[in-house]
PDB file of N, CA and C in Angstrom:
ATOM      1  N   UNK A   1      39.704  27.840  16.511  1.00  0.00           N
ATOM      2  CA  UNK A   1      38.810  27.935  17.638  1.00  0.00           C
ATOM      3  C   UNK A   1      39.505  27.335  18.860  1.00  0.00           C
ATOM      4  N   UNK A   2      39.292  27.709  19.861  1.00  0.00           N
ATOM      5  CA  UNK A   2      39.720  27.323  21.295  1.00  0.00           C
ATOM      6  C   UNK A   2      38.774  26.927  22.013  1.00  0.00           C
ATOM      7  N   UNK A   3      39.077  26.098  23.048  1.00  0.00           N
ATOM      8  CA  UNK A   3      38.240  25.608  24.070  1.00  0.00           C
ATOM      9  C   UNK A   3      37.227  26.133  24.667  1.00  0.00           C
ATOM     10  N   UNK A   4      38.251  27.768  25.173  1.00  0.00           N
ATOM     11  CA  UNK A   4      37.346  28.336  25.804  1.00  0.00           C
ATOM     12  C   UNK A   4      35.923  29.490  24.849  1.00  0.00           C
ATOM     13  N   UNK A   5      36.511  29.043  23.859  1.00  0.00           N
ATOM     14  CA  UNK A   5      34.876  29.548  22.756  1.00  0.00           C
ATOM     15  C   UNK A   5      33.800  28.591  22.369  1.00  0.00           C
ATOM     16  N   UNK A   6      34.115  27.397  23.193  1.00  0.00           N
ATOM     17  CA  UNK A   6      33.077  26.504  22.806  1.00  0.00           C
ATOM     18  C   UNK A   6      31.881  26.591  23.611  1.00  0.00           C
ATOM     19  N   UNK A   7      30.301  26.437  22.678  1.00  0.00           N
ATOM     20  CA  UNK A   7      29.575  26.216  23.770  1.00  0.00           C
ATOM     21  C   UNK A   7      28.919  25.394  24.367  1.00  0.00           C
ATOM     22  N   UNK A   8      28.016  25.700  25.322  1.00  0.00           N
ATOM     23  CA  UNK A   8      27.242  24.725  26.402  1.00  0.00           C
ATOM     24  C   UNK A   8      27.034  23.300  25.587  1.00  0.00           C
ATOM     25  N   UNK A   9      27.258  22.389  25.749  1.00  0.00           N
ATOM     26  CA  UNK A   9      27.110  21.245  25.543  1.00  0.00           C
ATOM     27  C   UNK A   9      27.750  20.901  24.272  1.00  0.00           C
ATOM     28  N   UNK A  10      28.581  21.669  23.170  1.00  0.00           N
ATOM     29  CA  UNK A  10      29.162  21.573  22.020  1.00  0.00           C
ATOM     30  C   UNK A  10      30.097  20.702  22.365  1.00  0.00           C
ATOM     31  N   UNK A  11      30.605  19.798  21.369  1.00  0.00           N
ATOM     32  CA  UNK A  11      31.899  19.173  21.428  1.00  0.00           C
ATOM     33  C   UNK A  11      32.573  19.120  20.350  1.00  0.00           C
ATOM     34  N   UNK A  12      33.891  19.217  20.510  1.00  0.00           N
ATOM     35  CA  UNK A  12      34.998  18.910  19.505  1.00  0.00           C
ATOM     36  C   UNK A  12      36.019  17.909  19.731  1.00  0.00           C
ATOM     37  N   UNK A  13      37.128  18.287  18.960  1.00  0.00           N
ATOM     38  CA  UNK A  13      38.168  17.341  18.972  1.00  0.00           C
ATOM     39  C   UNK A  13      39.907  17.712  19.156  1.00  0.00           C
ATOM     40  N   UNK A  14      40.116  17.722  19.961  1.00  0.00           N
ATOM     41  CA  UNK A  14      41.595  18.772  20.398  1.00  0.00           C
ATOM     42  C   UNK A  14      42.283  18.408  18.746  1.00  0.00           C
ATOM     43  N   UNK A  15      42.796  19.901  18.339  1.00  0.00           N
ATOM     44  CA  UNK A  15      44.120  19.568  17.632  1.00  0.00           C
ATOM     45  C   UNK A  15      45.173  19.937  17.814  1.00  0.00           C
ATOM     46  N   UNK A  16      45.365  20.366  18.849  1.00  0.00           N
ATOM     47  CA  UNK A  16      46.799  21.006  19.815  1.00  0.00           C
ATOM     48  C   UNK A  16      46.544  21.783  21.137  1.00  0.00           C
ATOM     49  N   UNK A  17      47.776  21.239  21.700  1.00  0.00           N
ATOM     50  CA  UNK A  17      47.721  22.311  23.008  1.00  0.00           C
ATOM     51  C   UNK A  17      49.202  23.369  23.305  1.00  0.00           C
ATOM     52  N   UNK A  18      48.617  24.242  23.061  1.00  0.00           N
ATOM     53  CA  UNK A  18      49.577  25.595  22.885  1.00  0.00           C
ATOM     54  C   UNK A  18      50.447  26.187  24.168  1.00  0.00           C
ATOM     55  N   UNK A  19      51.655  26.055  24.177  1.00  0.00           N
ATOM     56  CA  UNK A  19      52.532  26.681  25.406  1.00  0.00           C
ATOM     57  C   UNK A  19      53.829  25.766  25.705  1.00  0.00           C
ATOM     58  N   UNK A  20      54.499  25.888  26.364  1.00  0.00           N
ATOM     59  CA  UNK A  20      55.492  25.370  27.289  1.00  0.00           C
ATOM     60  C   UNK A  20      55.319  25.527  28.942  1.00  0.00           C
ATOM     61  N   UNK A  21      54.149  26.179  29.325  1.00  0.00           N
ATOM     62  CA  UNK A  21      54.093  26.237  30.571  1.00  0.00           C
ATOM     63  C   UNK A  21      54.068  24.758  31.811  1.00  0.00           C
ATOM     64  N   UNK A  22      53.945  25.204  32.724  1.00  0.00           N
ATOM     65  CA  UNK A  22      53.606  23.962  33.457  1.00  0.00           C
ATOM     66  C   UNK A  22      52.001  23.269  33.682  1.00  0.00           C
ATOM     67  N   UNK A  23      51.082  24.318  32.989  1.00  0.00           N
ATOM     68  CA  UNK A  23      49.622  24.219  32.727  1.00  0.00           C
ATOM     69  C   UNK A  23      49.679  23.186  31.514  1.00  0.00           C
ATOM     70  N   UNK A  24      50.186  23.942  30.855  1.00  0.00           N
ATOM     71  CA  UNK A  24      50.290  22.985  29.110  1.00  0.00           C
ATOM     72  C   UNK A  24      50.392  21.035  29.460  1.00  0.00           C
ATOM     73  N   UNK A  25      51.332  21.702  30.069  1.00  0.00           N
ATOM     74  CA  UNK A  25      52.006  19.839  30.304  1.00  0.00           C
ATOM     75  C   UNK A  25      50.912  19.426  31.295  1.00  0.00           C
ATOM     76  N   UNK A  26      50.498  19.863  32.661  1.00  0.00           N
ATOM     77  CA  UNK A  26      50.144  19.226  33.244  1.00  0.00           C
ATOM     78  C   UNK A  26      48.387  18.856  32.123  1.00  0.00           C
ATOM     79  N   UNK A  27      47.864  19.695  31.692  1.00  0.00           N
ATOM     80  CA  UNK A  27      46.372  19.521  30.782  1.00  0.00           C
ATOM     81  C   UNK A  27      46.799  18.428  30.030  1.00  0.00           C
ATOM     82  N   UNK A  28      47.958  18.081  29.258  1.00  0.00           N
ATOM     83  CA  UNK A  28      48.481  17.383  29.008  1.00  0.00           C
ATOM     84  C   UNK A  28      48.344  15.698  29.067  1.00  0.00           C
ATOM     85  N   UNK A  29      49.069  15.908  30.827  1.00  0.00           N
ATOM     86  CA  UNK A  29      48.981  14.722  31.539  1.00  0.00           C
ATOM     87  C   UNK A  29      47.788  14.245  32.085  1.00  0.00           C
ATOM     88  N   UNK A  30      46.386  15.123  31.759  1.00  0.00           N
ATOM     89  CA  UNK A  30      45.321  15.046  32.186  1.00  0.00           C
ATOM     90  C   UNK A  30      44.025  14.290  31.108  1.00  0.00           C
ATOM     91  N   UNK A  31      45.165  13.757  30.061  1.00  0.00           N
ATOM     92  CA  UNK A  31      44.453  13.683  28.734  1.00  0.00           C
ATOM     93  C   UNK A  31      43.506  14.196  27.694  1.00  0.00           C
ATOM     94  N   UNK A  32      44.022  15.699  27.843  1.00  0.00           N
ATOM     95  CA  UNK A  32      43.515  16.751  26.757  1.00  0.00           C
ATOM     96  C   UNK A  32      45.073  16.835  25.743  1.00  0.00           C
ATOM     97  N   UNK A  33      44.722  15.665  24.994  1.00  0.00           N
ATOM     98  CA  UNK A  33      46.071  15.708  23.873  1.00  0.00           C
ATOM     99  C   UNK A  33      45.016  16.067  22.353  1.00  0.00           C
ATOM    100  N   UNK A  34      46.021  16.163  21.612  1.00  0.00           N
ATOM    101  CA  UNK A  34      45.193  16.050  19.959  1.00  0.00           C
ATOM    102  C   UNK A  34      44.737  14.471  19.650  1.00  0.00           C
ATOM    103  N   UNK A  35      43.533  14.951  19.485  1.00  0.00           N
ATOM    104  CA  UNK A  35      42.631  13.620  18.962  1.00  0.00           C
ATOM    105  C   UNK A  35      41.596  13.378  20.071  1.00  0.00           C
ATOM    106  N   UNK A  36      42.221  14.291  20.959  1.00  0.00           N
ATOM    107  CA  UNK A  36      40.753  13.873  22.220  1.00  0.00           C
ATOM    108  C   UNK A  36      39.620  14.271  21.560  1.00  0.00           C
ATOM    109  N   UNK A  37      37.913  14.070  21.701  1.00  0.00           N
ATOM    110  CA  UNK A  37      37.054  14.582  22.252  1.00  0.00           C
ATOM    111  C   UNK A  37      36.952  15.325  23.338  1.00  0.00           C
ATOM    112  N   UNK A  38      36.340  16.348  23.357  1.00  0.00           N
ATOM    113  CA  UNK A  38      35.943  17.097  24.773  1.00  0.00           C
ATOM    114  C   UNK A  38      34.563  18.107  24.255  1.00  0.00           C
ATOM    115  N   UNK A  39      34.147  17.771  25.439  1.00  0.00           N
ATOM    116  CA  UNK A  39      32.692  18.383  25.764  1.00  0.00           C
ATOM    117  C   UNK A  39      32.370  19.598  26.520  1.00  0.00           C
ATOM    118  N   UNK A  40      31.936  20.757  25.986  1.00  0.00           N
ATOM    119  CA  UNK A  40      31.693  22.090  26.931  1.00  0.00           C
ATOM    120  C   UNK A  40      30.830  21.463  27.989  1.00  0.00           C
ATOM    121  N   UNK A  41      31.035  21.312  29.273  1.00  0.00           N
ATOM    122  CA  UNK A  41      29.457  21.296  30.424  1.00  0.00           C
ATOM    123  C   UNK A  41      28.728  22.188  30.918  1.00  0.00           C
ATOM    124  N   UNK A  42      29.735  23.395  31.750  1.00  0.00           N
ATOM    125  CA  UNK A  42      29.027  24.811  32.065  1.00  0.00           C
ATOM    126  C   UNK A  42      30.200  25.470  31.864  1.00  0.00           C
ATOM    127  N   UNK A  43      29.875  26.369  32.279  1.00  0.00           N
ATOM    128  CA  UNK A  43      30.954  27.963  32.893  1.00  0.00           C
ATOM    129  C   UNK A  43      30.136  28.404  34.193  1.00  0.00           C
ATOM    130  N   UNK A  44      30.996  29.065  34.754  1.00  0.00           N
ATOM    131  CA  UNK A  44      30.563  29.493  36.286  1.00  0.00           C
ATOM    132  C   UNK A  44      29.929  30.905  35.899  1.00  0.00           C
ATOM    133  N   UNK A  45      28.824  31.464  36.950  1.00  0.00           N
ATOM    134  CA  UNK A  45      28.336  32.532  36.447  1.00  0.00           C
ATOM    135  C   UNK A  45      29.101  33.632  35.945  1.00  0.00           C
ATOM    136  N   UNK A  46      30.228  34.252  36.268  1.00  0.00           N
ATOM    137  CA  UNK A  46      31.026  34.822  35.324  1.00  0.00           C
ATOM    138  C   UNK A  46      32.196  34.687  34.462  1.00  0.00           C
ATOM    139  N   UNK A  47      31.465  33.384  33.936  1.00  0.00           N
ATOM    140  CA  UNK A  47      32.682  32.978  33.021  1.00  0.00           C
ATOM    141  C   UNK A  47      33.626  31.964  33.472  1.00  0.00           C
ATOM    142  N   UNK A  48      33.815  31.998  34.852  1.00  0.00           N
ATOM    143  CA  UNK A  48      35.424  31.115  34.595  1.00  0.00           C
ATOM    144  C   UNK A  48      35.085  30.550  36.176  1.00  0.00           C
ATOM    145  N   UNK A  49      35.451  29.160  36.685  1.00  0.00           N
ATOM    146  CA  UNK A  49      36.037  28.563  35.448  1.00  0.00           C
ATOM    147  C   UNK A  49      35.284  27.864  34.495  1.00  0.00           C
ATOM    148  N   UNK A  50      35.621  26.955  33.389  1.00  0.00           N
ATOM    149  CA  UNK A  50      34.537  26.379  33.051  1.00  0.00           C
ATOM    150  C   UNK A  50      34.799  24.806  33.036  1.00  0.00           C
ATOM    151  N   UNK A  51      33.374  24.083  32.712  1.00  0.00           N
ATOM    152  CA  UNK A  51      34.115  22.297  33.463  1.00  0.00           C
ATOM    153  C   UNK A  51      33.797  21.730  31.779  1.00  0.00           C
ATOM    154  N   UNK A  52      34.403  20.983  31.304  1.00  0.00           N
ATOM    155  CA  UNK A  52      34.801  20.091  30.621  1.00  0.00           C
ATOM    156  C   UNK A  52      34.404  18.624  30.715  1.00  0.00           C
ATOM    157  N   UNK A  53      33.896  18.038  29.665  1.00  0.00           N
ATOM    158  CA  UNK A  53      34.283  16.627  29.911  1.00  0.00           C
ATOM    159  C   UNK A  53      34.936  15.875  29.178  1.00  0.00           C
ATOM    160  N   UNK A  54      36.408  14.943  29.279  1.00  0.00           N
ATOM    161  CA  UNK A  54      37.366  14.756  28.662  1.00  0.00           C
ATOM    162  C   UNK A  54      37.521  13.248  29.089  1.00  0.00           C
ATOM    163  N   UNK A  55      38.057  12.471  28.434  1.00  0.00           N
ATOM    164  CA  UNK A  55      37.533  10.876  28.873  1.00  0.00           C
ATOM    165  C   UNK A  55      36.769  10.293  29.654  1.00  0.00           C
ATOM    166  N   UNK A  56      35.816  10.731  29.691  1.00  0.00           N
ATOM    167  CA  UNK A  56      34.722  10.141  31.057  1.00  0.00           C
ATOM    168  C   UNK A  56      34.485  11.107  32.257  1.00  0.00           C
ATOM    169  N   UNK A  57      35.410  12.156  32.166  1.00  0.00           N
ATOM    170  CA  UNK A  57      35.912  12.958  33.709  1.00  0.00           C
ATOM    171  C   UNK A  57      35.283  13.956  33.117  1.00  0.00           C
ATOM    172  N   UNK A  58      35.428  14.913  34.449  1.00  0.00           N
ATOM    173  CA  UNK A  58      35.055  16.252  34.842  1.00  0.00           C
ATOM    174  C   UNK A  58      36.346  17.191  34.843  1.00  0.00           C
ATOM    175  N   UNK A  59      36.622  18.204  34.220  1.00  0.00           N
ATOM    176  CA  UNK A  59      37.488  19.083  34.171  1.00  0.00           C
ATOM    177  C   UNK A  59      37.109  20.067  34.648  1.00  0.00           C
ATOM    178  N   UNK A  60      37.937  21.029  35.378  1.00  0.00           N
ATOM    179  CA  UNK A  60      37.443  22.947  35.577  1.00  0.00           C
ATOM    180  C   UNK A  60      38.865  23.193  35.253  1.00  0.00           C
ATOM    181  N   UNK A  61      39.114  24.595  34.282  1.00  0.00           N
ATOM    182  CA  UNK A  61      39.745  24.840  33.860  1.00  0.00           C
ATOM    183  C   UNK A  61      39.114  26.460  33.669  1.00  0.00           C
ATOM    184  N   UNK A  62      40.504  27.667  34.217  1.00  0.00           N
ATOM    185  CA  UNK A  62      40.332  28.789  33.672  1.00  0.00           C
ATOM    186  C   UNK A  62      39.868  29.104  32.609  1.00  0.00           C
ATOM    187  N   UNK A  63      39.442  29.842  31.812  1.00  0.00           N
ATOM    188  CA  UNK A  63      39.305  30.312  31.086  1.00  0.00           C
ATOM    189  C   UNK A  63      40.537  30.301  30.150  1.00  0.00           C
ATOM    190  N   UNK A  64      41.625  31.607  30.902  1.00  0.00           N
ATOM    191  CA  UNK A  64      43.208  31.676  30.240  1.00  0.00           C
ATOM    192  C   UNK A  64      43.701  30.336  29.865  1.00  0.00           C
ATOM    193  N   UNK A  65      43.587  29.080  30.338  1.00  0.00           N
ATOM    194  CA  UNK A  65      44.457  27.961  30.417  1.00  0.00           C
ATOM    195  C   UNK A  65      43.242  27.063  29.308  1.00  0.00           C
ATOM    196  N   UNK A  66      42.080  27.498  28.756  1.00  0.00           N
ATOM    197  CA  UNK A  66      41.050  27.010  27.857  1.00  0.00           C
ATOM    198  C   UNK A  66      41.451  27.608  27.093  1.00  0.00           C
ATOM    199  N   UNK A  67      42.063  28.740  26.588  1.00  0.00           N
ATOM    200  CA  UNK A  67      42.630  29.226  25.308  1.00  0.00           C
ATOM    201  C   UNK A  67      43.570  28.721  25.106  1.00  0.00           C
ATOM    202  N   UNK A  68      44.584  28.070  25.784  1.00  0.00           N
ATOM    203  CA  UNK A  68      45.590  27.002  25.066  1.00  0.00           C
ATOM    204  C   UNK A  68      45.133  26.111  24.264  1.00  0.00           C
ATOM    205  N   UNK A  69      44.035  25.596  24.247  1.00  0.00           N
ATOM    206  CA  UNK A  69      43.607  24.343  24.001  1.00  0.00           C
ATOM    207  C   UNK A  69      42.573  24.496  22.326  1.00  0.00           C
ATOM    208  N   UNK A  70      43.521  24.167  21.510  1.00  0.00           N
ATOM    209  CA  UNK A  70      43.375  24.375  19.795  1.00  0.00           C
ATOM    210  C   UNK A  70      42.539  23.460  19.426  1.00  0.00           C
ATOM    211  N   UNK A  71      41.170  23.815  19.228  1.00  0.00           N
ATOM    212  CA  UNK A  71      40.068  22.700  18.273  1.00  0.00           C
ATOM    213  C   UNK A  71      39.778  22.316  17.045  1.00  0.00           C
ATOM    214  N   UNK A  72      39.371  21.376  16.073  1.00  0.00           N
ATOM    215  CA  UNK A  72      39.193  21.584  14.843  1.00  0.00           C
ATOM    216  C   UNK A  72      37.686  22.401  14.435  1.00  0.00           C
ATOM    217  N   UNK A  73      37.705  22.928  13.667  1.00  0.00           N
ATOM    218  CA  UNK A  73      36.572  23.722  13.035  1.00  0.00           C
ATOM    219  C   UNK A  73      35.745  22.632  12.374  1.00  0.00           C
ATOM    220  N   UNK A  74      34.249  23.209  12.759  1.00  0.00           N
ATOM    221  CA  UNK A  74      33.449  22.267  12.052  1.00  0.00           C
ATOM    222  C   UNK A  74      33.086  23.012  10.640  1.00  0.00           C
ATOM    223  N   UNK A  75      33.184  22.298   9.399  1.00  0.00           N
ATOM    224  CA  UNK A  75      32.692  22.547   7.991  1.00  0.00           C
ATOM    225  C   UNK A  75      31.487  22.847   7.717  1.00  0.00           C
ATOM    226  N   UNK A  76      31.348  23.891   7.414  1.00  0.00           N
ATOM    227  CA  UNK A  76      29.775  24.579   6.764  1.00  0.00           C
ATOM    228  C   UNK A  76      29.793  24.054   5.276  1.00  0.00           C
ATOM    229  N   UNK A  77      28.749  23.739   4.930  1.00  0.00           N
ATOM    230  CA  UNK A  77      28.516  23.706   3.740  1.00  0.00           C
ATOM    231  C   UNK A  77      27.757  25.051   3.058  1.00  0.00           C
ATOM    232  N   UNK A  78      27.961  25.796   2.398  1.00  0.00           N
ATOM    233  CA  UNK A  78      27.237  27.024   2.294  1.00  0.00           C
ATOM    234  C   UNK A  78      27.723  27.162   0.800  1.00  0.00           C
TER     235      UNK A  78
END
């Protein structure tokens, strides 16, 4: 699952961030590493961008640059 499939108010827990770009690194330096928490807040009426909350802060982040961002799956019991 990725960031940008999470929803309104859902939270997870980064387990990677995918790329070599200069997005990668800078999300990076923004403290979206593995092991964060992060929190869906909204999406803009069509989708993008959408805001985040990631140590205390407010994020907006594309959409494209929310699919870098690798979550852990939550366990169904079924």
């Amino acid at each position: 699952m990725t960031l940008a499939e999470l929803a309104k108010g859902e939270s997870r827990t980064v387990l990677s961030v995918r790329g070599e770009s200069l997005v990668t690194r800078r999300l990076m330096e923004m403290g979206v590493i593995p092991g964060v928490a992060v929190r869906m807040v909204k999406s803009a009426p069509f989708g993008d961008p959408l805001e985040i909350n990631v140590r205390g802060y407010s994020l907006a982040l594309r959409r494209n640059e929310a699919e870098s961002v690798e979550l852990e799956q939550v366990a169904t019991n079924e």
